[in-house]
Protein backbone atom coordinates (compact mmCIF):
# COMPACT_ATOMS: atom_id res chain seq x y z
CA UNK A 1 60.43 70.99 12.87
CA UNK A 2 64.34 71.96 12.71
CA UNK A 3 65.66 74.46 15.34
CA UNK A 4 67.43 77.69 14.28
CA UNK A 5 69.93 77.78 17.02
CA UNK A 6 71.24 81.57 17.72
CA UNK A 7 73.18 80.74 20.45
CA UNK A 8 76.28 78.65 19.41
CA UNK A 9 80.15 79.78 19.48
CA UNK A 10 83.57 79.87 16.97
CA UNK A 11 87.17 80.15 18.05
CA UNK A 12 89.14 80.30 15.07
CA UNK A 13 92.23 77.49 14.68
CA UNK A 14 94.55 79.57 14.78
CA UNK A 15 95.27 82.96 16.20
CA UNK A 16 99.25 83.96 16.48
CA UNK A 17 101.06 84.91 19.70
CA UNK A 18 102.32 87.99 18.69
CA UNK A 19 105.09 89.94 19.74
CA UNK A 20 103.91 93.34 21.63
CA UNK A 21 100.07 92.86 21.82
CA UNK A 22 98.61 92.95 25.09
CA UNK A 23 99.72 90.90 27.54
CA UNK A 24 95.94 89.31 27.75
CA UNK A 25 95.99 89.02 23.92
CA UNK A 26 94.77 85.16 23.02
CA UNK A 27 96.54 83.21 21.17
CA UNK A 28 95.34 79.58 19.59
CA UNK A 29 97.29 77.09 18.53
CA UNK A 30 96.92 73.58 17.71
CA UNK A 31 97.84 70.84 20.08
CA UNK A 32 96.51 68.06 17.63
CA UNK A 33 94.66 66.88 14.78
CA UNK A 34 91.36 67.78 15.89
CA UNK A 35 92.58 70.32 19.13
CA UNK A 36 93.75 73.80 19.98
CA UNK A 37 94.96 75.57 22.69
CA UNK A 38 93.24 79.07 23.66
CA UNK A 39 96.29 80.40 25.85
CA UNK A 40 95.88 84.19 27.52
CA UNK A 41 98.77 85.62 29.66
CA UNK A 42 101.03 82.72 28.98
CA UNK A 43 98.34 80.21 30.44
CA UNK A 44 95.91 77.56 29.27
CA UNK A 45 92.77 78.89 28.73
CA UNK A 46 90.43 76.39 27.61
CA UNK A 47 91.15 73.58 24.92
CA UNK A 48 88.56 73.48 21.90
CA UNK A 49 87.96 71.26 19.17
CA UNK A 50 87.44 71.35 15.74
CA UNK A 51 83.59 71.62 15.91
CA UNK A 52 84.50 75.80 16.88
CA UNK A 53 85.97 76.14 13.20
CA UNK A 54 85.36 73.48 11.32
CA UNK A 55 81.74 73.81 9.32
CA UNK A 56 81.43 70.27 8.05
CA UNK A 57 81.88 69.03 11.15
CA UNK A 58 79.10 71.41 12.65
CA UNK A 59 77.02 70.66 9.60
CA UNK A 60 76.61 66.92 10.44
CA UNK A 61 76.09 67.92 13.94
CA UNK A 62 73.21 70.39 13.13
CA UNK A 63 71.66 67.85 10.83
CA UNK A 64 72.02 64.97 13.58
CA UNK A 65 70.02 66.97 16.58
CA UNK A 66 67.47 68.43 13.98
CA UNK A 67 69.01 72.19 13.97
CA UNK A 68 68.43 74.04 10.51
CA UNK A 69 70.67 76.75 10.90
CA UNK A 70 73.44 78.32 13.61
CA UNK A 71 74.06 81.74 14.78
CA UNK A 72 77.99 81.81 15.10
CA UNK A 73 79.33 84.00 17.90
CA UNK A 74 82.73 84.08 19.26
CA UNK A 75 84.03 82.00 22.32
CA UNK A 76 82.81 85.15 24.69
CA UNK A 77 86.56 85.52 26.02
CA UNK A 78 87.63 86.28 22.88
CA UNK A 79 85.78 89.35 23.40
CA UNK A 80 88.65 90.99 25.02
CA UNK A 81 87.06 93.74 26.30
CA UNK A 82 89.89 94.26 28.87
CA UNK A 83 92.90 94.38 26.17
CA UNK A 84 94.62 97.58 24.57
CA UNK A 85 92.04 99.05 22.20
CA UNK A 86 93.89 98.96 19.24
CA UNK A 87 95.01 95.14 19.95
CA UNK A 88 91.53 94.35 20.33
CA UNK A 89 90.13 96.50 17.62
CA UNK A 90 93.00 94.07 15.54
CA UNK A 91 91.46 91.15 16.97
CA UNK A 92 87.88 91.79 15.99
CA UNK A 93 88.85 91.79 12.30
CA UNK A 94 90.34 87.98 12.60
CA UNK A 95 87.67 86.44 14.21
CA UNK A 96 84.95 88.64 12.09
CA UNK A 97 86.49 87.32 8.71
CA UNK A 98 86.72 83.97 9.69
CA UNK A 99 82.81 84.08 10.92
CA UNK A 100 82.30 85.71 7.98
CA UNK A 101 83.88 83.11 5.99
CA UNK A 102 82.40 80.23 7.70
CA UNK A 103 78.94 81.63 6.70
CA UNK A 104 80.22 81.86 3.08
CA UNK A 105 80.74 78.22 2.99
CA UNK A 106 77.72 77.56 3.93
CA UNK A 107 75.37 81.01 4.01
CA UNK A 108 71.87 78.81 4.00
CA UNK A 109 72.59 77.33 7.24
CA UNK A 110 75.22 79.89 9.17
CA UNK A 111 74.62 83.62 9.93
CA UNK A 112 76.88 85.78 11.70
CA UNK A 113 77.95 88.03 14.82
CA UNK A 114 81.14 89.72 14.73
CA UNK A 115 82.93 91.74 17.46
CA UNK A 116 84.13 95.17 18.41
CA UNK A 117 86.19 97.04 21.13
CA UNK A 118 83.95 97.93 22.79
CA UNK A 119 86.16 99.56 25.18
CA UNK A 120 86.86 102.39 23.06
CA UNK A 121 84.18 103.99 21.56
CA UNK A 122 85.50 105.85 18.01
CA UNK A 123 86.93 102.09 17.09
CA UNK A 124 83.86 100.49 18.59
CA UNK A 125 81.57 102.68 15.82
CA UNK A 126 83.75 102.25 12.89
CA UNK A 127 84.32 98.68 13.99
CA UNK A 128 80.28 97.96 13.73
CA UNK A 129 80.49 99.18 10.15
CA UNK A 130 83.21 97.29 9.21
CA UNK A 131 81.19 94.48 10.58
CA UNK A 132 77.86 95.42 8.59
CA UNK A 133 79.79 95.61 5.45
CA UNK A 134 81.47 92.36 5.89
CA UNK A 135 77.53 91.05 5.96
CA UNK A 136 77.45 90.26 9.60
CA UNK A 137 73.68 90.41 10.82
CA UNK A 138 74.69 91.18 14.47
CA UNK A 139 77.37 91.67 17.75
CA UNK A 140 77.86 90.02 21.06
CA UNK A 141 79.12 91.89 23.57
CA UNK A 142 79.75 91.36 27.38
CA UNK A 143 77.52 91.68 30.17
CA UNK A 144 79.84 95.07 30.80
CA UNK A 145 82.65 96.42 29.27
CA UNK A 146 85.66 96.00 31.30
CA UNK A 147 83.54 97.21 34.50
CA UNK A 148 81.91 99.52 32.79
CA UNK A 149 77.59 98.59 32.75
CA UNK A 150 75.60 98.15 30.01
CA UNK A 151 73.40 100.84 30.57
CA UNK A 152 75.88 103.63 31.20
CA UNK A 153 75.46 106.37 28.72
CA UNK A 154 79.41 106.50 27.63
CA UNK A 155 78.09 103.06 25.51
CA UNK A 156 75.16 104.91 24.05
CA UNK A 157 77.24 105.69 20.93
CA UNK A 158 78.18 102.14 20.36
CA UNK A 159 74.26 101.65 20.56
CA UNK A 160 73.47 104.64 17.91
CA UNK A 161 75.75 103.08 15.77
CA UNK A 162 74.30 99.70 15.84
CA UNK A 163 70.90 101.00 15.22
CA UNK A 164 72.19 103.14 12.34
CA UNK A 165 73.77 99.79 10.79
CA UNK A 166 70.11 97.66 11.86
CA UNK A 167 72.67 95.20 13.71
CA UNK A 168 71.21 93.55 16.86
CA UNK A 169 72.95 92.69 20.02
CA UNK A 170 73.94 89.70 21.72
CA UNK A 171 74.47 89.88 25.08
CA UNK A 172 76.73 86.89 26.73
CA UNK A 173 77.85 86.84 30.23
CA UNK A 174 81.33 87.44 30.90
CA UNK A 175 84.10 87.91 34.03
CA UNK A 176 80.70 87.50 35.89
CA UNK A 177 81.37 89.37 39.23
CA UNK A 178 80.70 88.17 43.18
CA UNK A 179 82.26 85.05 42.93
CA UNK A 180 83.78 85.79 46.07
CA UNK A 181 80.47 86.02 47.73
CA UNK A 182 79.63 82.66 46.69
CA UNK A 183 82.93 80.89 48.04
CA UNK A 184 83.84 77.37 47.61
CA UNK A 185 83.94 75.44 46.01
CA UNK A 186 85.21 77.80 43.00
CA UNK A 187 83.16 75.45 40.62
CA UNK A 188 79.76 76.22 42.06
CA UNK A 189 80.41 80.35 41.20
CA UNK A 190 81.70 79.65 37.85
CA UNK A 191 78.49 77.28 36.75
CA UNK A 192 76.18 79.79 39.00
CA UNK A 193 77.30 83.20 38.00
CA UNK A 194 76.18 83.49 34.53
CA UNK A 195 72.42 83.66 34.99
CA UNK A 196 73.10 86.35 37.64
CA UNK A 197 75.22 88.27 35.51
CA UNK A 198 73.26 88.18 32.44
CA UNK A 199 70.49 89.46 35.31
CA UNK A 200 72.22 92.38 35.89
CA UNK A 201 73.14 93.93 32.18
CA UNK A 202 69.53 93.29 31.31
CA UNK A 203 68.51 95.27 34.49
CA UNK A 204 71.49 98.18 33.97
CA UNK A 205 69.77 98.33 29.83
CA UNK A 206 66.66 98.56 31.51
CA UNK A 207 67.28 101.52 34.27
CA UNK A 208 69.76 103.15 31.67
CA UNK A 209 66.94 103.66 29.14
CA UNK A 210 68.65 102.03 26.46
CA UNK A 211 65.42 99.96 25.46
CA UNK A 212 63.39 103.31 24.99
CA UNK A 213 66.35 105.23 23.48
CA UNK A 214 66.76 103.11 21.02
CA UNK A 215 63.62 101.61 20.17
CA UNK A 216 64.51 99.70 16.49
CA UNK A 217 67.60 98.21 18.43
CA UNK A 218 67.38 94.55 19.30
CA UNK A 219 69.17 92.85 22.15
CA UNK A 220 69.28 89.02 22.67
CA UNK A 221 69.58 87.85 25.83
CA UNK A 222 71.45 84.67 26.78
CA UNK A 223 70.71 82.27 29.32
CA UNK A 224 67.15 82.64 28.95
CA UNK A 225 67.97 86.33 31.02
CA UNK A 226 69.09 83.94 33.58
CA UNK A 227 67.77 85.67 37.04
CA UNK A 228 65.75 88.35 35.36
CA UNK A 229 62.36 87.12 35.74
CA UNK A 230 62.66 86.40 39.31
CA UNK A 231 63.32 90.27 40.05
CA UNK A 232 60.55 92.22 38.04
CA UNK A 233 57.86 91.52 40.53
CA UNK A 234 59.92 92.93 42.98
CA UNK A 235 61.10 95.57 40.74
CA UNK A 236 57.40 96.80 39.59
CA UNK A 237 56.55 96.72 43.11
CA UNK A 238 59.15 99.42 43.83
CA UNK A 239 58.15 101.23 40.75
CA UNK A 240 55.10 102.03 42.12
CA UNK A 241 55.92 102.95 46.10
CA UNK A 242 58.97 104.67 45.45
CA UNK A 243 59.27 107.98 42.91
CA UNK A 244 62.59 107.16 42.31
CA UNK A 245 62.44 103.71 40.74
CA UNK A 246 59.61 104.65 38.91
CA UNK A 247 61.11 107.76 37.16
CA UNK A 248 63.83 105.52 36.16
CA UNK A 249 62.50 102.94 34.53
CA UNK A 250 59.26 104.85 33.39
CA UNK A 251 57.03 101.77 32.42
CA UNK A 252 56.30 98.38 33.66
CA UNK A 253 59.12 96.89 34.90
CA UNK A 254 57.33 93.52 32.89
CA UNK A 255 56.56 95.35 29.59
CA UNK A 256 60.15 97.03 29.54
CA UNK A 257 61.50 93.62 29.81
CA UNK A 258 59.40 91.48 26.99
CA UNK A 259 61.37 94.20 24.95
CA UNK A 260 64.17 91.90 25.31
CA UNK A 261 64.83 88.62 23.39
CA UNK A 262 66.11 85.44 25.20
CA UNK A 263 67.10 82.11 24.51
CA UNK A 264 65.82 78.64 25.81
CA UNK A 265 69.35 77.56 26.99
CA UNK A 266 68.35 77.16 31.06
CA UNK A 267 68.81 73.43 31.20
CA UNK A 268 65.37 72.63 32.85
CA UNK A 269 62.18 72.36 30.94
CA UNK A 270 60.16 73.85 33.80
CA UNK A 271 62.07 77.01 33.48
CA UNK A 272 61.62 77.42 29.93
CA UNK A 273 58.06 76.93 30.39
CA UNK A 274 57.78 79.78 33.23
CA UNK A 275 60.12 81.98 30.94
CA UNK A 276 57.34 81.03 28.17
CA UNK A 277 54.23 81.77 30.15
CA UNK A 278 55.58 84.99 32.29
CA UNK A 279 57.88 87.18 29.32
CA UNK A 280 56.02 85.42 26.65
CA UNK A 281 56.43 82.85 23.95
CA UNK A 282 57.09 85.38 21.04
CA UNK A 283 60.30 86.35 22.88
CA UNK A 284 62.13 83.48 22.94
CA UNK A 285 64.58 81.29 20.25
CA UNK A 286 66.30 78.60 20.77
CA UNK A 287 69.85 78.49 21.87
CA UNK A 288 72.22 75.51 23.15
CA UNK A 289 75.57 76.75 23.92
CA UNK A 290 77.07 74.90 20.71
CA UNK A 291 80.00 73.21 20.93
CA UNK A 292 81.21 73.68 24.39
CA UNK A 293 80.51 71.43 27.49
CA UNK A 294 78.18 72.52 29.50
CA UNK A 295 75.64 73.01 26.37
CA UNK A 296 72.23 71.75 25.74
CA UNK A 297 72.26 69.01 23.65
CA UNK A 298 69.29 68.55 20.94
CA UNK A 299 68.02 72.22 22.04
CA UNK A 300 64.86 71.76 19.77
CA UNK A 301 63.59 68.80 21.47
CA UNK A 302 64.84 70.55 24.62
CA UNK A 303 62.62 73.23 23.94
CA UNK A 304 59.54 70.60 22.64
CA UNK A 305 59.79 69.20 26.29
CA UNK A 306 58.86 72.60 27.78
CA UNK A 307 56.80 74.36 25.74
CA UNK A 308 55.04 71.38 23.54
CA UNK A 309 54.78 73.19 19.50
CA UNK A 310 57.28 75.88 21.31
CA UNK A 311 59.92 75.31 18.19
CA UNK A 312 57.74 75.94 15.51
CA UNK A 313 57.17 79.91 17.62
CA UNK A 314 60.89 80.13 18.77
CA UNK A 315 61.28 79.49 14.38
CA UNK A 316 59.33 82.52 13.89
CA UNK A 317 60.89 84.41 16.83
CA UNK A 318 64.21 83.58 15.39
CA UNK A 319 63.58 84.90 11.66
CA UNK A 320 62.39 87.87 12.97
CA UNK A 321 65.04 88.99 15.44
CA UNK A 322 66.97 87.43 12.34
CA UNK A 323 66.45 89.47 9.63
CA UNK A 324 66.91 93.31 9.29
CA UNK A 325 64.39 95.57 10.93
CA UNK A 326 62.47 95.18 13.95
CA UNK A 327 59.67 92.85 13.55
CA UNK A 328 55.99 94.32 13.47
């Protein structure tokens, strides 16, 4: 059966260094037929190819590992959480038309996320409408904005407003923090971090109430909610010895997290399965980190390897988180 991938990124070819923007304002540029540059603060960021923009390209990929139809998210950097508002509000309406357009060339096999600023909470509202009406089915966000957590109630509006507009929310890791805890070399903390980042916005959305708030509100996790699972036994212990934990989180540590959504992208089939048997099968949808390097390749065979007939559920899974409403 073909995969619906929701976890797969765009960087658009070009965006223009401009003249005044924030100094942390990316710019992309080509540096060759098939390359561009992503360049932020006058430095190299990363260099992308033409799968991030280009949908035939993507199309013959899909149909060569089996994958029916892509969720396209921005390059999570280009989230820019950390930029002047208005720059970023500016930005968000580049790389939300060119999603948008992508899907429009071909709208059977592409749906869309957009972006907001986040960071500043009037634009971020009337930026989530802009993205409904530009047919958008969802946002990704950050694992916090600029510092600030997930769960802290000065985001709540942003939340509000995405429920209002029935647009779910995809949570990516980003600027993971503690990699000076972890040391050298630099390259373990960079692979390492995002599992314990994603961790830790699904656990400040969890003790922040935002699950319970907002109850018609979906939020994808990535990374399979990377260290998650490995800290609600602890964390339902807690709930039930000490008044305070349990007044916070006011349910099952377990049951407040299956309200979550998560991808298969956690590179080892063993995982998946555990994911699978201990937050449950009709959580999860498939997700490879499409195009960039460290990705999983043929994610519904990935997923086949773990959870044998798991793509035909994570199919399901994905249609409903998919589509507007929360599922029954």
């Amino acid at each position: 059966m073909k995969a619906i991938d929701v976890h797969t990124h765009v960087v658009p070819a070009h965006i223009a260094h401009e003249a005044g923007r924030d100094r942390f304002w990316p710019s992309v540029s080509a540096t060759g037929p098939e390359e561009a540059a992503v360049v932020i603060d006058g430095k190299p960021f990363r260099v992308v190819d033409s799968r991030c923009w280009d949908v035939e390209r993507r199309l013959d990929d899909m149909a060569r590992e089996n994958v029916a139809m892509q969720a396209l998210s921005p390059m999570p950097e280009l989230l820019s959480h950390w930029i002047v508002a208005a720059d970023a509000d500016y930005l968000a309406g580049i790389v939300n038309e060119r999603i948008a357009a992508m899907v429009g060339e071909a709208p059977d096999h592409f749906i869309g996320l957009g972006m907001i600023a986040a960071q500043d909470v009037p634009r971020a509202r009337s930026g989530l409408r802009r993205v409904a009406e530009l047919g958008l089915a969802w946002i990704e966000i950050g694992t916090h904005i600029n510092g600030v957590p997930l769960g802290d109630p000065s985001l709540w509006p942003i939340y509000e407003e995405a429920e209002a507009n029935d647009l779910a929310i995809f949570v990516h890791p980003l600027r993971p923090c503690g990699l000076e805890r972890i040391g050298k070399p630099s390259e373990i903390g960079l692979v390492a971090s995002f599992p314990l980042e994603i961790a830790m916005a699904a656990l400040s959305l969890m003790g922040g109430g935002v699950l319970s708030r907002f109850p018609r509100l979906r939020f994808l996790l990535s990374h399979g909610g990377g260290a998650l699972p490995s800290v609600l036994g602890r964390l339902e212990m807690t709930r039930k010895l000490l008044p305070a934990v349990g007044e916070v989180l006011g349910d099952d540590a377990w049951q407040i997290a299956r309200r979550f959504w998560y991808d298969s992208n956690v590179y080892d089939p063993g995982t998946l399965s555990v994911l699978a048997d201990r937050i449950g099968l009709d959580r999860l949808v498939v997700g490879s980190d499409y195009p960039f390097l460290i990705r999983q390749p043929n994610p519904g065979a990935f997923v086949e390897e773990g959870i044998p007939g798991g793509v035909e559920s994570c199919c399901a899974n994905a249609h409903a988180l998919l589509k507007k409403g929360r599922p029954s």
